[in-house]
Protein backbone atom coordinates (compact mmCIF):
# COMPACT_ATOMS: atom_id res chain seq x y z
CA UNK A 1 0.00 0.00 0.00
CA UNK A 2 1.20 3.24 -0.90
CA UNK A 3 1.74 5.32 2.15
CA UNK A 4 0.50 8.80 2.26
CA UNK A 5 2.28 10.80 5.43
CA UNK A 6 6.05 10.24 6.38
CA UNK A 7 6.39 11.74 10.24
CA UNK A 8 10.17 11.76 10.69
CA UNK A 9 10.59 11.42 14.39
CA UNK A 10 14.30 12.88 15.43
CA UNK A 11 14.88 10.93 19.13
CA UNK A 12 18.13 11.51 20.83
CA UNK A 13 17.97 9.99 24.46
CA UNK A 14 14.17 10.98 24.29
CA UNK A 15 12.95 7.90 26.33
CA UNK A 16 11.08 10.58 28.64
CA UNK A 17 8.95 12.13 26.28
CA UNK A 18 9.42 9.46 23.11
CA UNK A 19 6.31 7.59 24.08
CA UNK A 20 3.81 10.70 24.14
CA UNK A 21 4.94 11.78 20.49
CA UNK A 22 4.53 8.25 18.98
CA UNK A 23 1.26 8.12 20.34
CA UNK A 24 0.24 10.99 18.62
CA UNK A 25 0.68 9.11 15.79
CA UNK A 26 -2.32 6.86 16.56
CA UNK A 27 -5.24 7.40 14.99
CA UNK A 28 -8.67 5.68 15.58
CA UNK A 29 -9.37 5.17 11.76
CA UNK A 30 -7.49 2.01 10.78
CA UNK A 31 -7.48 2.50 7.29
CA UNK A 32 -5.82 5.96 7.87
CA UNK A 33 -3.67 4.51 10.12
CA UNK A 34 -2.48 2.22 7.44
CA UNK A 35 -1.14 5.12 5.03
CA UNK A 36 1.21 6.70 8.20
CA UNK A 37 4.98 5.50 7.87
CA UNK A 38 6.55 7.14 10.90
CA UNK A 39 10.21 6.95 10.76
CA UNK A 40 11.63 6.84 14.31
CA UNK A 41 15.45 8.21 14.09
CA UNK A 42 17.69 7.14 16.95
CA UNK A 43 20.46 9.66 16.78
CA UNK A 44 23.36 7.63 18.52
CA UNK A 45 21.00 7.28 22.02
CA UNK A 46 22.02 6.44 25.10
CA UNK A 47 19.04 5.73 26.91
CA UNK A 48 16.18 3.82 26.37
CA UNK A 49 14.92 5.44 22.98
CA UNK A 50 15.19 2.47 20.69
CA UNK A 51 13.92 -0.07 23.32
CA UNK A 52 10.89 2.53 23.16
CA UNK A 53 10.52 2.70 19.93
CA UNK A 54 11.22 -0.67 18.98
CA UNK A 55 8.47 -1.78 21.06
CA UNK A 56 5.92 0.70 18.88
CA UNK A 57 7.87 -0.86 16.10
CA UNK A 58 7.11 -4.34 17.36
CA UNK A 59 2.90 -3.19 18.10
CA UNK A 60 2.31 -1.34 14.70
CA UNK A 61 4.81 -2.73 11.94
CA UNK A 62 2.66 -1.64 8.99
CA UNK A 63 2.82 1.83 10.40
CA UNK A 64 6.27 2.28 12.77
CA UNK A 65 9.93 1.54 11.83
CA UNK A 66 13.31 2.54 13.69
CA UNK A 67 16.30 3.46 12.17
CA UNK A 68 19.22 3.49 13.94
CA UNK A 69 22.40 5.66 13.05
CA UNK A 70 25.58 7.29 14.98
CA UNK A 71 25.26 10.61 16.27
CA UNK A 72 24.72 13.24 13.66
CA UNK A 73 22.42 16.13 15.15
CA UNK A 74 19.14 17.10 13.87
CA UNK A 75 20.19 17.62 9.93
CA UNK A 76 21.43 14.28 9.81
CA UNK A 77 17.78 13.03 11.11
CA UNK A 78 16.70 15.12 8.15
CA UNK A 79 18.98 13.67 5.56
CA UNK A 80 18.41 10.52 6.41
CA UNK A 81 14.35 11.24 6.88
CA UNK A 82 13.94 12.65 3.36
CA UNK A 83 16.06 9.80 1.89
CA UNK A 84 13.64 7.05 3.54
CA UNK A 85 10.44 8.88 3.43
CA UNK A 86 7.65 6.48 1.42
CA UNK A 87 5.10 8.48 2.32
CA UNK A 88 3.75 10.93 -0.39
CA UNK A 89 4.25 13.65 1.64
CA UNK A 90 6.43 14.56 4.51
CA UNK A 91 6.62 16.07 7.73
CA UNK A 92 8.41 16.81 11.04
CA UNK A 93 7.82 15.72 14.74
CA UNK A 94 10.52 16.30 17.45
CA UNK A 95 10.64 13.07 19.79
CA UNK A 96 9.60 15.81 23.03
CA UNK A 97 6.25 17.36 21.18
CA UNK A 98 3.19 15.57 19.90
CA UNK A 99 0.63 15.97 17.92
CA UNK A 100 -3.70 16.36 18.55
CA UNK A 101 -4.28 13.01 17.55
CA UNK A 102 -7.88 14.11 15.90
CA UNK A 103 -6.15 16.86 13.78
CA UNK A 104 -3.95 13.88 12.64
CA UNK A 105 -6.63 12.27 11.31
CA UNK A 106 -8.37 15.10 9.82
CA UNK A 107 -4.93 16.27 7.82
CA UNK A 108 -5.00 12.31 6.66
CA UNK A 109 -8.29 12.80 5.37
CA UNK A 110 -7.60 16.08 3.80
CA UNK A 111 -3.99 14.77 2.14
CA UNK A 112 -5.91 11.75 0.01
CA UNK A 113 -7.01 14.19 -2.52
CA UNK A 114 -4.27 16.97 -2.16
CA UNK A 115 -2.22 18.70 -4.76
CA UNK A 116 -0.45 21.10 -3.41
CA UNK A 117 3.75 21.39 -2.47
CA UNK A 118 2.64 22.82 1.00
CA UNK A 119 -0.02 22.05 3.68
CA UNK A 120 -0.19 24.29 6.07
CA UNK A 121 -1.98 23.67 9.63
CA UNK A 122 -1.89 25.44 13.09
CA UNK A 123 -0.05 24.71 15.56
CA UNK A 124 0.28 25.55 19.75
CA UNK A 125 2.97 26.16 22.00
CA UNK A 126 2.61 24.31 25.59
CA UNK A 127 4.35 25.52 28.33
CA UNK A 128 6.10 22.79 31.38
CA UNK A 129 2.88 24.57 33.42
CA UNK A 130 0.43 23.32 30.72
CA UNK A 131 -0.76 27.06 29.50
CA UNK A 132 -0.82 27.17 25.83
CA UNK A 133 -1.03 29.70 22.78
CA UNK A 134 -2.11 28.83 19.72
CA UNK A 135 -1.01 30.01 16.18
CA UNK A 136 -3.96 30.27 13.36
CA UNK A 137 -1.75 30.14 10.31
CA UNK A 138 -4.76 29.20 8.25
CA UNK A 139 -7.01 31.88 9.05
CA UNK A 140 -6.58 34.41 6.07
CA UNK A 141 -7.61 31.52 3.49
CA UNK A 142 -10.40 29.67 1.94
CA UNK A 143 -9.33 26.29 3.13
CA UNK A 144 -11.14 24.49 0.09
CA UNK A 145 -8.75 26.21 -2.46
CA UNK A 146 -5.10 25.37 -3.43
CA UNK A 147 -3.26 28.64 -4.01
CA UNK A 148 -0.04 29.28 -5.88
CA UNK A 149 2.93 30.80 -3.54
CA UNK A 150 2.50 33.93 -5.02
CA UNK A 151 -0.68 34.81 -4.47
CA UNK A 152 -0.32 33.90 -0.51
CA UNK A 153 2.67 35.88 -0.40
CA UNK A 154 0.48 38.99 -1.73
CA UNK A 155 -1.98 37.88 1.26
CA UNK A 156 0.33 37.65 4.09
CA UNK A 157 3.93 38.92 3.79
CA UNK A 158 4.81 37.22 6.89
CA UNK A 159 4.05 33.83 6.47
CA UNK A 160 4.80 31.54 9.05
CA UNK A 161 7.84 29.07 7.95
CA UNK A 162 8.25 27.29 10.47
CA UNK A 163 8.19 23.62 10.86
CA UNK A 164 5.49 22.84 13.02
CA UNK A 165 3.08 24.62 10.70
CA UNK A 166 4.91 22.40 7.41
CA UNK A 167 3.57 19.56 5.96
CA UNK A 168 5.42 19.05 2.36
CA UNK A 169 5.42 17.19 -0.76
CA UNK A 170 7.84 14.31 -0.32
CA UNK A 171 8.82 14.57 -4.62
CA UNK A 172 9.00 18.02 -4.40
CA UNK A 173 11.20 18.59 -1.20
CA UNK A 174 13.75 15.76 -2.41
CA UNK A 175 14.15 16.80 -5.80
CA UNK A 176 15.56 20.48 -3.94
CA UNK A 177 16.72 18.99 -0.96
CA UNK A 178 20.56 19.81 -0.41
CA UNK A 179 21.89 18.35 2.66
CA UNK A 180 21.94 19.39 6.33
CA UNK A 181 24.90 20.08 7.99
CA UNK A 182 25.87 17.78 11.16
CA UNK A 183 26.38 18.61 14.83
CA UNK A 184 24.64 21.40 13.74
CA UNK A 185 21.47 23.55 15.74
CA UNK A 186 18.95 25.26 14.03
CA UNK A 187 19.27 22.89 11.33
CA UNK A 188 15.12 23.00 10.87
CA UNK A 189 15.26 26.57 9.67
CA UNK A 190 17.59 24.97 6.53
CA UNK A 191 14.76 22.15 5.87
CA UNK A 192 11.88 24.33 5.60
CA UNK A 193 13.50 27.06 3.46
CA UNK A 194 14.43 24.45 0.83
CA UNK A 195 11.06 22.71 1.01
CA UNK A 196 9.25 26.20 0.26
CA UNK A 197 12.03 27.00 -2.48
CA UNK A 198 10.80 24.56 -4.42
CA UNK A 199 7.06 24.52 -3.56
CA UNK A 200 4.74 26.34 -6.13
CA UNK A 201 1.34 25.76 -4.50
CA UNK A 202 -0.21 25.59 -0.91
CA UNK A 203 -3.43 25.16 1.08
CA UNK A 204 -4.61 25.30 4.32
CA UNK A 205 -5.95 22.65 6.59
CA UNK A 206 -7.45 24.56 9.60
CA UNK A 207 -6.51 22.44 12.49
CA UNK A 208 -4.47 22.74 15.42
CA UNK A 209 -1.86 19.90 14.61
CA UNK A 210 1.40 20.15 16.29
CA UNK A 211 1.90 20.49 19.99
CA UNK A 212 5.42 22.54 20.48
CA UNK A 213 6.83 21.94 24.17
CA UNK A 214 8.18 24.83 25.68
CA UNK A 215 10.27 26.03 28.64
CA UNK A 216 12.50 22.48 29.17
CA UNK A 217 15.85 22.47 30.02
CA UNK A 218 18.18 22.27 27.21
CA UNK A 219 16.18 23.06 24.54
CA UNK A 220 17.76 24.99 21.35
CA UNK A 221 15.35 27.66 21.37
CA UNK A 222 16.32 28.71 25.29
CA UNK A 223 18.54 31.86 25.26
CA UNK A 224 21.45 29.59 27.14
CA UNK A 225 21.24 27.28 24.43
CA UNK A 226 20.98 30.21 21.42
CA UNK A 227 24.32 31.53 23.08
CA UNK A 228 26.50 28.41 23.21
CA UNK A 229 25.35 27.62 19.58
CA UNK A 230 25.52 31.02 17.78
CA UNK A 231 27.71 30.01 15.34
CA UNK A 232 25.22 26.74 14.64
CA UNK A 233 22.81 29.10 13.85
CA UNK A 234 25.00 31.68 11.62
CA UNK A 235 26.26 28.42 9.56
CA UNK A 236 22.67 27.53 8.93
CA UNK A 237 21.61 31.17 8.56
CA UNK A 238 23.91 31.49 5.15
CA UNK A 239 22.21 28.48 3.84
CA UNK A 240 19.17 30.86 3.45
CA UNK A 241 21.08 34.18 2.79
CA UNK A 242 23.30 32.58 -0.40
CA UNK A 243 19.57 31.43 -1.92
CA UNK A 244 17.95 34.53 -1.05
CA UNK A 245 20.70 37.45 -2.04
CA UNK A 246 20.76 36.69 -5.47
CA UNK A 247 16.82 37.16 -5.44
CA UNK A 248 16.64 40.64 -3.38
CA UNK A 249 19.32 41.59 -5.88
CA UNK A 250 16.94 41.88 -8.59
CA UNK A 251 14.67 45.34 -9.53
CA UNK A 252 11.86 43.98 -7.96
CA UNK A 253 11.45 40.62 -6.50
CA UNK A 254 8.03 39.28 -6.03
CA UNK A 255 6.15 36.39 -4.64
CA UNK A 256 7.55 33.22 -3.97
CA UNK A 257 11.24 35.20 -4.71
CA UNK A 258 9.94 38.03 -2.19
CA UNK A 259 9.02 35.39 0.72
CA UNK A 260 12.10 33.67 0.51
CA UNK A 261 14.02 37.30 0.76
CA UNK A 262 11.86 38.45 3.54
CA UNK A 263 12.37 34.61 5.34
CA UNK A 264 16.33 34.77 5.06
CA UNK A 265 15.84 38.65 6.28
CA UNK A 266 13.28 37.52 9.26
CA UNK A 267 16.57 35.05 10.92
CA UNK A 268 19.06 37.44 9.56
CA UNK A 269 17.71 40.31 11.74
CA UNK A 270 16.97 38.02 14.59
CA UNK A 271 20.12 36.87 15.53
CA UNK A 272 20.77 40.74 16.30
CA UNK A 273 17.83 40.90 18.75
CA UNK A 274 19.65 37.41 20.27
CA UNK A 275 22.89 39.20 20.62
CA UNK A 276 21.24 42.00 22.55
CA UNK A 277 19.32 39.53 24.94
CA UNK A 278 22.87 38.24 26.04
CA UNK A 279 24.50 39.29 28.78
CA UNK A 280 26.13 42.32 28.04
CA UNK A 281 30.25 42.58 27.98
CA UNK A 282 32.96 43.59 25.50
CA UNK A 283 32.85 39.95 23.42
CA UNK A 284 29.41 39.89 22.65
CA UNK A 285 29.35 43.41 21.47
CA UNK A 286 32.58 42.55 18.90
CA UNK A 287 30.10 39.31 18.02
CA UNK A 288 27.42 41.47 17.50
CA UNK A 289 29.17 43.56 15.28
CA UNK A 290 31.02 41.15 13.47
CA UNK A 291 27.73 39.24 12.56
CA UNK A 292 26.40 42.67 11.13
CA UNK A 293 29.47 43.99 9.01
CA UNK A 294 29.78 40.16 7.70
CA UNK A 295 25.74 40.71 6.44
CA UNK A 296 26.03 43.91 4.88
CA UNK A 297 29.07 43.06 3.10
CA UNK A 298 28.01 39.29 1.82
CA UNK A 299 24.27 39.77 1.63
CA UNK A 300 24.32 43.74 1.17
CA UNK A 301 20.56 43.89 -0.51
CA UNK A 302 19.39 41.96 2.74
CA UNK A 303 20.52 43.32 5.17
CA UNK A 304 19.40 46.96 3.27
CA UNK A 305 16.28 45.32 3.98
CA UNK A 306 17.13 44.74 7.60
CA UNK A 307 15.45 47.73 8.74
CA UNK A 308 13.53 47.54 12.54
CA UNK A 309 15.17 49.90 15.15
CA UNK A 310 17.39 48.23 17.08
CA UNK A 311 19.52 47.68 13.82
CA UNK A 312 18.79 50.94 12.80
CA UNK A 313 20.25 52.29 15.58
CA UNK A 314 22.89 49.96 16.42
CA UNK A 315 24.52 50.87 12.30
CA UNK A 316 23.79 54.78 12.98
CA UNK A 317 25.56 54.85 15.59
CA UNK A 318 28.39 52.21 14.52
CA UNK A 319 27.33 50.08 17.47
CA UNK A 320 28.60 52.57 20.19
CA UNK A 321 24.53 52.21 21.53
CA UNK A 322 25.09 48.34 22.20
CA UNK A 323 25.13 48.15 26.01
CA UNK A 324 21.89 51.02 25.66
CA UNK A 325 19.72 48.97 23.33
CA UNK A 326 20.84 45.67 25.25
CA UNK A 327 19.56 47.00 28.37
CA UNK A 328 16.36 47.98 26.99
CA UNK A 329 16.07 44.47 25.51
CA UNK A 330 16.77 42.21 28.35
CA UNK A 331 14.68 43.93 30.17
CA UNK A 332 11.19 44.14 27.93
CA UNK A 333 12.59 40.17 27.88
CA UNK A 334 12.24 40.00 31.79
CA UNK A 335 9.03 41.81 31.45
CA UNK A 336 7.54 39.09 29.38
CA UNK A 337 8.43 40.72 25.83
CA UNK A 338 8.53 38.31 22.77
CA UNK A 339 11.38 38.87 20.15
């Protein structure tokens, strides 16, 4: 039987949380049950992962398998996902998040007569305390409609990209797909970049599909974790600015060209806002700075583009107002701002 959804599940000593994500991959209608390949990548684990998820393996072969591989990071998950990935089309789940089971089902449903590159859906953040927000990704378009990039880019210039709200034509993402790099953060950003480089159409399934845990220890998106891996996330940063600068380059780049330019500008910009969330002293200021002259030399039309105040300020005044706008940052930050 042809399989319709590859999940690529990235575990890496996730025995703590491994068993709530595969379960999310359980739906009550067998016969949609029977088009899910879930892909269960043990990166190199120490722990019990692939006991775990041998076990699911072992309950649901039609629907589970494990591969296990030496330690890579997250973009070697992806490589070896995309390479393995029967499913007609292809999506993400980190072994620590899940997803609403029923939403599942409904995507399933909604993906046995689908067209399009891209399939958007919703998706919530859920804190350690429970409390949740949810992201309506969907809400600007007619769900029954498949649209081409450009015309959702002329919608809503700021369309989410990340990969909780990506579900993605497995043809269309391996025929672009360039490989991740290794022991490398941040690597996700990379994987949904080339996925929507390549798409031409999208539509929108209106449910609230992946559950994104917040607020654990050791996560990649704490600030901790953003400082020890800066460089992770410059290396993958490039992967998007060497696509995009050629594209803001031209008179007047438009649609799918003009999302990718404004995505690659989006992380561009925010590593800046990271850098001023950081404790402030002499190195990170010289990072800072670095990271900025490095962007308007390589990727001069982006970071033209690069134009919300803090960087504003930061090149008028040739960084002299570092420790000023840092102070201001961290502290909307311990006031509950949002970058």
């Amino acid at each position: 039987m042809e399989k319709l959804l590859t999940v690529s599940v990235a575990a890496y000593n996730g025995a703590a949380t491994l068993q709530k994500a595969l379960e999310s991959c359980l739906v009550a209608d067998e016969s949609l049950q029977a088009l899910l390949d879930v892909i269960i990548i043990d990166d190199g684990s120490t722990d019990g992962t692939a006991a775990l998820a041998q076990a699911f393996v072992q309950a649901h072969p039609g629907s589970f398998r494990l591969v296990s591989k030496v330690n890579g990071g997250y973009g070697s998950t992806l490589n070896t996902a995309v390479e393995l990935a029967s499913g007609r089309y292809f999506r993400t789940l980190d072994c620590d998040d899940w997803f609403d089971t029923n939403a599942l089902q409904t995507l399933l449903r909604r993906l046995q007569s689908c067209t399009a590159d891209a399939v958007y859906t919703n998706y919530r953040t859920v804190q350690e305390n429970g409390s949740g927000k949810a992201f309506d990704v969907c809400c600007k378009f007619d769900t029954n409609r498949v649209y081409a990039v450009g015309e959702v880019q002329q919608a809503t210039p700021d369309l989410c990209m990340e990969m909780h709200a990506l579900t993605l034509c497995t043809k269309t993402l391996r025929a672009a797909w360039r490989p991740m790099p290794e022991h490398c953060s941040y690597t996700d950003m990379g994987y949904t970049f080339v996925g929507m480089a390549a798409a031409q159409t999208i539509c929108f399934v209106p449910v609230v599909l992946y559950q994104y845990r917040l607020g654990r220890d050791g996560q990649s998106v704490s600030m901790a974790s953003y400082r020890a891996h800066t460089q992770d996330y410059i290396r993958v940063a490039r992967i998007l600015l060497d696509a995009a600068e050629p594209l803001a380059a031209q008179p007047a780049p438009a649609g799918r060209d003009l999302l990718l330019v404004q995505r690659a500008r989006d992380v561009a910009q925010y590593l800046i806002e990271l850098y001023l969330r950081f404790p402030p002293d002499r190195e990170t200021g010289l990072a800072l700075r670095r990271y900025d002259e490095m962007l308007c030399q390589t990727y001069p039309h982006i970071a033209a583009m690069m134009t919300n105040k803090n960087t504003r300020l930061l090149r008028a005044g040739r960084y002299l107002p570092y420790r000023t706008l840092s102070a201001w940052a961290r502290g909307k930050q311990s006031n509950g701002g949002i970058l």
